[in-house]
Protein backbone atom coordinates (compact mmCIF):
# COMPACT_ATOMS: atom_id res chain seq x y z
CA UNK A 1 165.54 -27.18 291.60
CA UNK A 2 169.16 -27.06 292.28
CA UNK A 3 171.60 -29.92 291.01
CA UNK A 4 174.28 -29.13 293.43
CA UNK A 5 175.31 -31.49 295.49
CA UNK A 6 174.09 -31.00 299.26
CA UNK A 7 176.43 -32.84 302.41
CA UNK A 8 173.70 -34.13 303.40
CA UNK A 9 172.63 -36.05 300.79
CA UNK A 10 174.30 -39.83 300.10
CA UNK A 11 176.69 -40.54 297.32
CA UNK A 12 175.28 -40.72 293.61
CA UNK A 13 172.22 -39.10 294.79
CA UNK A 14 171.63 -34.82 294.28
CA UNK A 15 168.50 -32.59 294.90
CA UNK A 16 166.88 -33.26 290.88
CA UNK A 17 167.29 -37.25 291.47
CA UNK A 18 164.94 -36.72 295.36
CA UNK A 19 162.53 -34.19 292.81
CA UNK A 20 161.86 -36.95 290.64
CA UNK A 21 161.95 -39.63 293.46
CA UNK A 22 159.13 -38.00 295.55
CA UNK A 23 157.13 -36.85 291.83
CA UNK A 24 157.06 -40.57 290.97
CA UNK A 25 158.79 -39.24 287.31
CA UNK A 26 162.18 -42.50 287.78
CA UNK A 27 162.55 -45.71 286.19
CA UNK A 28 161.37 -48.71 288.79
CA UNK A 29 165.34 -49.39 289.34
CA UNK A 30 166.44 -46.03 289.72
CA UNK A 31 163.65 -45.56 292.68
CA UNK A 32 164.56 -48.88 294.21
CA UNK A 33 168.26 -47.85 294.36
CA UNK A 34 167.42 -44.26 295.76
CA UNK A 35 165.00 -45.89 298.04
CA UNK A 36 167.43 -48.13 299.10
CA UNK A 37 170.33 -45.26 300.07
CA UNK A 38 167.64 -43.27 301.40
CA UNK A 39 167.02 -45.68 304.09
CA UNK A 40 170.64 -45.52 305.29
CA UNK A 41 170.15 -41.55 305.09
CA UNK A 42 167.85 -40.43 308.29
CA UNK A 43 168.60 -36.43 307.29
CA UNK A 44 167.81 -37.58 303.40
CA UNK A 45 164.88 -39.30 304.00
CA UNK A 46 163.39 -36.78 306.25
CA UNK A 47 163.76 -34.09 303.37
CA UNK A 48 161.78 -36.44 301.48
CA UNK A 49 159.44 -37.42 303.87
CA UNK A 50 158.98 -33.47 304.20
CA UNK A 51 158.35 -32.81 300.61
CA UNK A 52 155.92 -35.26 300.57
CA UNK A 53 153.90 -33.92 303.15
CA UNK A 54 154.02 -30.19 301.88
CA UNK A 55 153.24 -31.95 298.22
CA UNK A 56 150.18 -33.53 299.93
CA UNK A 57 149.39 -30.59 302.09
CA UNK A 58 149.12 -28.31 298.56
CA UNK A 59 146.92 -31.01 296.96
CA UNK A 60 144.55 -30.41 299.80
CA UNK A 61 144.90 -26.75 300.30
CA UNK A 62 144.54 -26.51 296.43
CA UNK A 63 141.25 -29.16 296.01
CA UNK A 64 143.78 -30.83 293.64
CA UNK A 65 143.18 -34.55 292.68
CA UNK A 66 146.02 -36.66 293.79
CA UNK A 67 148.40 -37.73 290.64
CA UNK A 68 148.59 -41.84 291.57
CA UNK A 69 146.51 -42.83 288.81
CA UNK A 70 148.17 -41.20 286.16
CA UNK A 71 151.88 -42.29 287.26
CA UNK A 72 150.73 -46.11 288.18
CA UNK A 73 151.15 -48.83 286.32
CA UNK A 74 147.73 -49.82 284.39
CA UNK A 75 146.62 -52.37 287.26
CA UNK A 76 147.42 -49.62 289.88
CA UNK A 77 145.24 -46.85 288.07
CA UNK A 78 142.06 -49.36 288.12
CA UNK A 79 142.22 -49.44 291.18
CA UNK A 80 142.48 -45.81 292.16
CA UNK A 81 139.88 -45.62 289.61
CA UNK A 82 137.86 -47.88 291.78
CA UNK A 83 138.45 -45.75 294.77
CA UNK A 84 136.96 -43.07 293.33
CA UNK A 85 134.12 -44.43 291.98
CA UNK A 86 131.73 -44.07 294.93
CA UNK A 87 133.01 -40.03 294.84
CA UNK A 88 130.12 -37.97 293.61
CA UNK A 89 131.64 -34.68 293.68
CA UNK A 90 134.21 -34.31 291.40
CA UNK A 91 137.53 -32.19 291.96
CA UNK A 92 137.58 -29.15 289.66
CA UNK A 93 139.91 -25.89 289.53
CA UNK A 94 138.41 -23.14 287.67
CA UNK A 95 140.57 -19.87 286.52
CA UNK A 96 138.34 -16.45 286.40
CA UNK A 97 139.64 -13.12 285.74
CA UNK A 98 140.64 -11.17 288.77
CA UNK A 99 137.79 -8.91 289.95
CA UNK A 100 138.36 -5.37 291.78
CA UNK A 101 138.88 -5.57 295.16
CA UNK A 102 135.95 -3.16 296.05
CA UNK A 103 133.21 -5.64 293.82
CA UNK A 104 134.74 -8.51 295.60
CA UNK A 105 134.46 -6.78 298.91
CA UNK A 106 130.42 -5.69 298.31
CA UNK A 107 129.70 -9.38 297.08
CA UNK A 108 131.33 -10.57 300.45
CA UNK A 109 129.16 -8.41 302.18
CA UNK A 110 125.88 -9.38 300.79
CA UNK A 111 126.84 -13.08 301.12
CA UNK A 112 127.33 -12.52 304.41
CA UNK A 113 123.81 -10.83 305.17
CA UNK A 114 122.55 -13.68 303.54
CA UNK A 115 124.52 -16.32 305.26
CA UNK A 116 123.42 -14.74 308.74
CA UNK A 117 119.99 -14.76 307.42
CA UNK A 118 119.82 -18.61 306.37
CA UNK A 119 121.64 -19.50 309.86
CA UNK A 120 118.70 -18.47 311.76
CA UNK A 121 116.42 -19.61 309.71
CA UNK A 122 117.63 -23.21 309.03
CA UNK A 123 119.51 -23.40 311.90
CA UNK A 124 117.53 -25.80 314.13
CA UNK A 125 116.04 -27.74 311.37
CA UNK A 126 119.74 -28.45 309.75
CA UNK A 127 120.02 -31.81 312.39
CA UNK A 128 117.29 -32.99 311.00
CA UNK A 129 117.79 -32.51 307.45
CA UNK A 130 120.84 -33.97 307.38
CA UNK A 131 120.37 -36.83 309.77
CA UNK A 132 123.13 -35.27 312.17
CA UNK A 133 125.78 -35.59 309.70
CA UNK A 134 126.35 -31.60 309.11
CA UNK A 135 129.25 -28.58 310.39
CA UNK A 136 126.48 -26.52 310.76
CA UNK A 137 126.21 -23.59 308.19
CA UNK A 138 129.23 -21.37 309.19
CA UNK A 139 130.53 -24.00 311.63
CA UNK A 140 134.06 -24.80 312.35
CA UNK A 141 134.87 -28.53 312.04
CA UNK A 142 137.29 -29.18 315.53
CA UNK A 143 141.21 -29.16 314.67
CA UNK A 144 140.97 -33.19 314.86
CA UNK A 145 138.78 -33.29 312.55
CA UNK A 146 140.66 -30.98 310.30
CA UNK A 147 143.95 -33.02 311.12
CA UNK A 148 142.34 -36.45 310.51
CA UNK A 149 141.58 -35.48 306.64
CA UNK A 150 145.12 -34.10 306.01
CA UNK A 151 146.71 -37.21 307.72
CA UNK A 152 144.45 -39.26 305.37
CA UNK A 153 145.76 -37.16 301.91
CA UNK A 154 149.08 -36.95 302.84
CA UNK A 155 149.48 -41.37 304.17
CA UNK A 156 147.08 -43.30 301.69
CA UNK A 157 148.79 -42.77 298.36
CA UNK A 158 151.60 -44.46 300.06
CA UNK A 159 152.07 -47.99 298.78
CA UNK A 160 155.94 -48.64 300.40
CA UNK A 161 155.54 -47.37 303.72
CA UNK A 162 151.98 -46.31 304.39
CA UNK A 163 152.23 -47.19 307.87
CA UNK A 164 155.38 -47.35 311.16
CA UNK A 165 153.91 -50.38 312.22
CA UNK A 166 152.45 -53.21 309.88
CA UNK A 167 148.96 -55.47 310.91
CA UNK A 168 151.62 -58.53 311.26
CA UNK A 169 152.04 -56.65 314.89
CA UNK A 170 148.72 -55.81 315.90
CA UNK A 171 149.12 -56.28 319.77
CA UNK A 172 152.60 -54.37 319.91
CA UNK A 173 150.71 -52.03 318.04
CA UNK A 174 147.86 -51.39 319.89
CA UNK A 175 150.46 -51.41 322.88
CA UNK A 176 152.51 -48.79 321.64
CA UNK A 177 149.82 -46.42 320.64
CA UNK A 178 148.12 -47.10 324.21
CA UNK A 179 151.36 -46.14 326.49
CA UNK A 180 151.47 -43.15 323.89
CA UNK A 181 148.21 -42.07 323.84
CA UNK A 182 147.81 -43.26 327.74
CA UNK A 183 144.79 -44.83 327.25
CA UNK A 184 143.42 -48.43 326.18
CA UNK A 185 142.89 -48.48 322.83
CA UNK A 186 141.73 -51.52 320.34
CA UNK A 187 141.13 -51.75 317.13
CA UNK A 188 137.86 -51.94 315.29
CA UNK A 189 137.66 -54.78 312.67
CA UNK A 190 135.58 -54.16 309.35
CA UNK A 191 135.97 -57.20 307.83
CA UNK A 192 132.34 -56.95 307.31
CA UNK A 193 132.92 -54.58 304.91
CA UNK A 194 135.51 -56.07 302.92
CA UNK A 195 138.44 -53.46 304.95
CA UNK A 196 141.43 -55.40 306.22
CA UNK A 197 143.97 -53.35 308.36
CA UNK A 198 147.09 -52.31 307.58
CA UNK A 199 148.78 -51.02 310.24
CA UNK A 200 148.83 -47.80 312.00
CA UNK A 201 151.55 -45.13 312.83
CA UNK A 202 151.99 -41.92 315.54
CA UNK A 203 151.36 -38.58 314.76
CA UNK A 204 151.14 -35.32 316.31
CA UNK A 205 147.58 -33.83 317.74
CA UNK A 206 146.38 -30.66 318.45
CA UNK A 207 147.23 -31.51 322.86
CA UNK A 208 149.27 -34.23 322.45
CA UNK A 209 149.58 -37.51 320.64
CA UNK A 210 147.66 -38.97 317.98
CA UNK A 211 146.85 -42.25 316.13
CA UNK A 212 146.09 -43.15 312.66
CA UNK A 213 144.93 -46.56 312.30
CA UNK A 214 144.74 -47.49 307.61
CA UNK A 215 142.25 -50.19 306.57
CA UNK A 216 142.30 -51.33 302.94
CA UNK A 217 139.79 -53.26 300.53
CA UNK A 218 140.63 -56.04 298.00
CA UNK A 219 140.68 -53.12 295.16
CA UNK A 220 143.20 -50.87 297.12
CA UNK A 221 141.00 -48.30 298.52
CA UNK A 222 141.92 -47.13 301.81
CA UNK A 223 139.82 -46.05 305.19
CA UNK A 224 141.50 -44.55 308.36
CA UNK A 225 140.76 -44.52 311.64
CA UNK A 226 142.26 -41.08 313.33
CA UNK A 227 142.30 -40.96 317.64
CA UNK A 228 143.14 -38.48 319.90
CA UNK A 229 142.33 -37.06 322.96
CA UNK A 230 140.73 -33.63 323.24
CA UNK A 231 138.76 -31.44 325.39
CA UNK A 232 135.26 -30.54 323.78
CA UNK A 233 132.89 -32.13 325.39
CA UNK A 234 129.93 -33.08 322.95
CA UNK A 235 128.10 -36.01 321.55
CA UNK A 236 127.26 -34.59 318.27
CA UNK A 237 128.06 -36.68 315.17
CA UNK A 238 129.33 -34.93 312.13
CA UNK A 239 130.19 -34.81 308.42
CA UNK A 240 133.50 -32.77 307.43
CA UNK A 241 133.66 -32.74 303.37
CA UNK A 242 136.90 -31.57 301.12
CA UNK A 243 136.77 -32.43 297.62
CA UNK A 244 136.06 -36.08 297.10
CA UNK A 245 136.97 -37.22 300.84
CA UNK A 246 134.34 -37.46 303.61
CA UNK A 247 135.46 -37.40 307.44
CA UNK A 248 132.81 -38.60 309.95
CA UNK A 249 133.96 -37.40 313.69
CA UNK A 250 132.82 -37.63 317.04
CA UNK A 251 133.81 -37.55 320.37
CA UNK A 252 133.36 -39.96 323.43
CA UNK A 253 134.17 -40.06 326.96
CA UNK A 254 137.33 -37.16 326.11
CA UNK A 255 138.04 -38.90 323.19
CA UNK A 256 138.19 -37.93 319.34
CA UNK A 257 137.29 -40.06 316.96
CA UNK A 258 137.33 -39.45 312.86
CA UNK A 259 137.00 -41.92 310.05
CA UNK A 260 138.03 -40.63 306.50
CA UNK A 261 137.86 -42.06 302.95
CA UNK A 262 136.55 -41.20 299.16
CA UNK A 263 133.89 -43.77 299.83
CA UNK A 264 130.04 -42.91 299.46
CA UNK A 265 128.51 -40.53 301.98
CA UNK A 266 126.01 -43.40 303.34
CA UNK A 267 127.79 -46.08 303.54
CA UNK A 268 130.38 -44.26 305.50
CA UNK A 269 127.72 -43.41 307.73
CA UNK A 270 127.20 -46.88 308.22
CA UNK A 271 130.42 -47.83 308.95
CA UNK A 272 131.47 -45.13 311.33
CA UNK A 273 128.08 -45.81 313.05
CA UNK A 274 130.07 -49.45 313.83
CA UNK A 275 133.08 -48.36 314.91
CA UNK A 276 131.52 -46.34 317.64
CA UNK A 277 129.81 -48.75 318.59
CA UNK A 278 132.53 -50.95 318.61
CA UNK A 279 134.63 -48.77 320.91
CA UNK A 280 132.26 -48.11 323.19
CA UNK A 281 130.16 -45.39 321.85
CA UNK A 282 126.73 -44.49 321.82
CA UNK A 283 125.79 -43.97 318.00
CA UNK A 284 122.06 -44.64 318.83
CA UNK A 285 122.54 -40.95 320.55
CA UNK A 286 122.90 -39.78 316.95
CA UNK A 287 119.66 -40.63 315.58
């Protein structure tokens, strides 16, 4: 990366020093004071903010394990540790030699014979198998769905700002989000289950507004809550899976709903299956 100067950038601070600031690779005071002149700096700290997200956006695109653990201090890396312990698929990138375009293109072809051929077969058992948690073989998860999980990657490694708008101001909170969103919201507690919230921030949906509500444990390990508003009209309850994150989304009364986090399959089942409830839902539908 470039070490000239930009105009845009504050005093004592150049293109390499944000690199190493958003790659985690300064010394604790060198962050602080970049961190510090940063938030004096709107046009600064949107480039960072925007490397950030593209950073997190490639970690997704790519299957690639987030990097917290190995930058963190040693009580920090338990505890992502801990987050992923409840994972049972495990990230891995594999290299293979490049095959010729025409074998690739006559492997494609038979896989999709046989995907067609296992779709109508399994199709209308696939509910049942799965206990409603399932895309569907071939089935496109909806764009919330999609835009809840990279909202998740790209807002939970945060430990500074993981959130516009701490817990400490819950009811201006929920207000905001509500004028934005124009409808009531609230927000589910799952204290229950040892989740505590954070806070929540604005972001952009696929029709209009969105909200991301973060929930955290005693060990650091993070749950979100992502709302929106959309038009499919369904009741179905399902599972979206990338790497070792697990969305479960639904929709009620025009409403989107996904909750995401690296926790065990079931017992994010369990506690989607309460936060439905909770906002008025009808999980029982699912069974």
């Amino acid at each position: 990366m470039n070490d000239d100067h930009d105009s845009s950038l504050p005093d004592g601070v150049d293109l390499q020093a944000l690199s190493a600031f958003v790659d985690g690779e300064l010394s604790d005071a060198e962050r602080e004071r970049i961190a510090t002149l940063l938030a004096a700096h709107p046009q600064a700290a949107a480039r960072v903010a925007a490397w950030r997200a593209q950073k997190a956006a490639l970690q997704v695109l790519c299957g690639a394990p987030q990097d917290d653990a190995r930058r963190a201090p040693a009580g920090q890396a338990a505890d992502t540790a801990r987050r992923t312990d409840d994972a049972d698929e495990p990230t891995v990138i594999v290299l293979r030699p490049r095959t010729p375009w025409w074998r690739r293109a006559g492997i494609a072809a038979c896989w999709l014979a046989a995907g067609a051929g296992l779709t109508l077969a399994l199709g209308p058992l696939a509910p049942r198998l799965t206990g409603g948690a399932w895309n569907g073989l071939g089935a496109q998860a909806p764009s919330f769905a999609e835009r809840a999980d990279v909202a998740y990657a790209v807002y939970t490694p945060e430990r500074r700002h993981p959130v516009e708008v701490a817990a400490s101001e819950e009811e201006h909170l929920i207000s905001w989000l509500s004028k934005r969103l124009n409808r009531s919201l609230s927000v589910p507690s799952l204290q229950e289950y040892g989740y505590s919230l954070v806070g929540g921030r604005l972001l952009p949906g696929e029709a209009g507004p969105a909200a991301q509500f973060m929930y955290e444990n005693r060990a650091g390990a993070r749950l979100t809550l992502y709302v929106t508003g959309t038009a499919r009209d369904e009741t179905a309850f399902r599972l979206l899976r990338d790497g070792n994150r697990r969305t479960f989304y639904w929709i009620s009364d025009g409403m989107g709903y996904a909750l995401s986090g690296p926790i065990a399959e079931g017992k994010l089942r369990s506690i989607a299956v309460d936060v439905c409830s909770a906002l008025g839902g009808k999980p029982e539908a699912w069974q």
